[in-house]
Protein backbone atom coordinates (compact mmCIF):
# COMPACT_ATOMS: atom_id res chain seq x y z
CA UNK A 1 15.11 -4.46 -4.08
CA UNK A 2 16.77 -0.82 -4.39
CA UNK A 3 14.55 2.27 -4.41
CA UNK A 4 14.48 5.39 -5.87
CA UNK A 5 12.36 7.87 -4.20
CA UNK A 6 12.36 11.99 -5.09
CA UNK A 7 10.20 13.83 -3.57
CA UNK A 8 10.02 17.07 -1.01
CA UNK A 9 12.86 17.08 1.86
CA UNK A 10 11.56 19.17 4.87
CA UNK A 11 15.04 19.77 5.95
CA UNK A 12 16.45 20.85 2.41
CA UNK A 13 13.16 22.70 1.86
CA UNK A 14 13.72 20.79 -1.72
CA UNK A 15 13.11 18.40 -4.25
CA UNK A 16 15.45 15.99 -3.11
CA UNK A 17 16.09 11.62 -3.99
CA UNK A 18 17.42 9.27 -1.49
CA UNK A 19 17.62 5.49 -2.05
CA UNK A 20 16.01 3.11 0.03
CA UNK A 21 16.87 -0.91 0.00
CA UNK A 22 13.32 -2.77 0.86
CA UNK A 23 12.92 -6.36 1.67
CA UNK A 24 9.08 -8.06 0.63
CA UNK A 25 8.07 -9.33 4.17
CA UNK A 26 5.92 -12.53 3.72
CA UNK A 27 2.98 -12.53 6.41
CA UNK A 28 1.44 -15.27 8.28
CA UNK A 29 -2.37 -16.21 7.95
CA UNK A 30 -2.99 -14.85 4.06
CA UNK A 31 -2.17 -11.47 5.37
CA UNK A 32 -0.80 -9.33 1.74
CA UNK A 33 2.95 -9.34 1.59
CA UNK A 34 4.29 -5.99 2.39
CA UNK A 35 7.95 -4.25 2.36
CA UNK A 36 10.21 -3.12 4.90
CA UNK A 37 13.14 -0.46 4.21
CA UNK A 38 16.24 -2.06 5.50
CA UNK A 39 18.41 0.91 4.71
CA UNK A 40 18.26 4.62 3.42
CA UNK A 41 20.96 6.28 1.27
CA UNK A 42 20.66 10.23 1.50
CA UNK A 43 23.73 11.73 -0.01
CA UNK A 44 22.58 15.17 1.53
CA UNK A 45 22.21 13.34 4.99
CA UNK A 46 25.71 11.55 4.55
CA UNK A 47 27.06 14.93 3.91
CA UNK A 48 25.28 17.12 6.50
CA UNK A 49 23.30 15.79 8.81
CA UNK A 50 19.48 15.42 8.84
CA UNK A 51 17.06 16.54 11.98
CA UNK A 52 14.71 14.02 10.13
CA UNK A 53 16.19 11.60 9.10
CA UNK A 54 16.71 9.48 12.92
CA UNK A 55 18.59 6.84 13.34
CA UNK A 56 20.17 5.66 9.95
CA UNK A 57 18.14 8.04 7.74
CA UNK A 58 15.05 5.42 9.07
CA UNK A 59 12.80 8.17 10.30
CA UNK A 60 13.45 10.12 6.75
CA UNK A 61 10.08 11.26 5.43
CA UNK A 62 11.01 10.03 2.00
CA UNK A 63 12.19 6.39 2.83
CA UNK A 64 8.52 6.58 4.67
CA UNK A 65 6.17 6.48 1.42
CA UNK A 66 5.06 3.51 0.26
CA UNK A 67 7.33 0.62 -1.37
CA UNK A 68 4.82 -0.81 -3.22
């Protein structure tokens, strides 16, 4: 599943929207499914660089809230 997300970029000091691809992860023992991002998509990041974004754009405080 693909992922819009907009919402404040520390490094751009902005409004900013990166796209983030999630997987649902299936848990063992009735645990609730829950979602993983696989990958992050941050045209200001592919373009600049990002101190936040880590390895990937993985760390990036955007791809971080929650993919339900």
């Amino acid at each position: 599943m693909r992922k819009m997300i907009t919402g404040y970029c520390p490094e751009t000091d902005s409004q900013q929207t990166v796209v983030v691809d999630v997987k649902r992860i299936v848990l063992a023992g009735g645990m609730p499914a829950g979602y993983k991002a696989m990958s992050v998509h941050c045209p200001y990041a592919d373009e600049n660089g990002c101190h936040y974004g880590g390895t990937n754009n993985r760390d990036c405080p955007l791809a971080k809230k929650d993919h339900d």
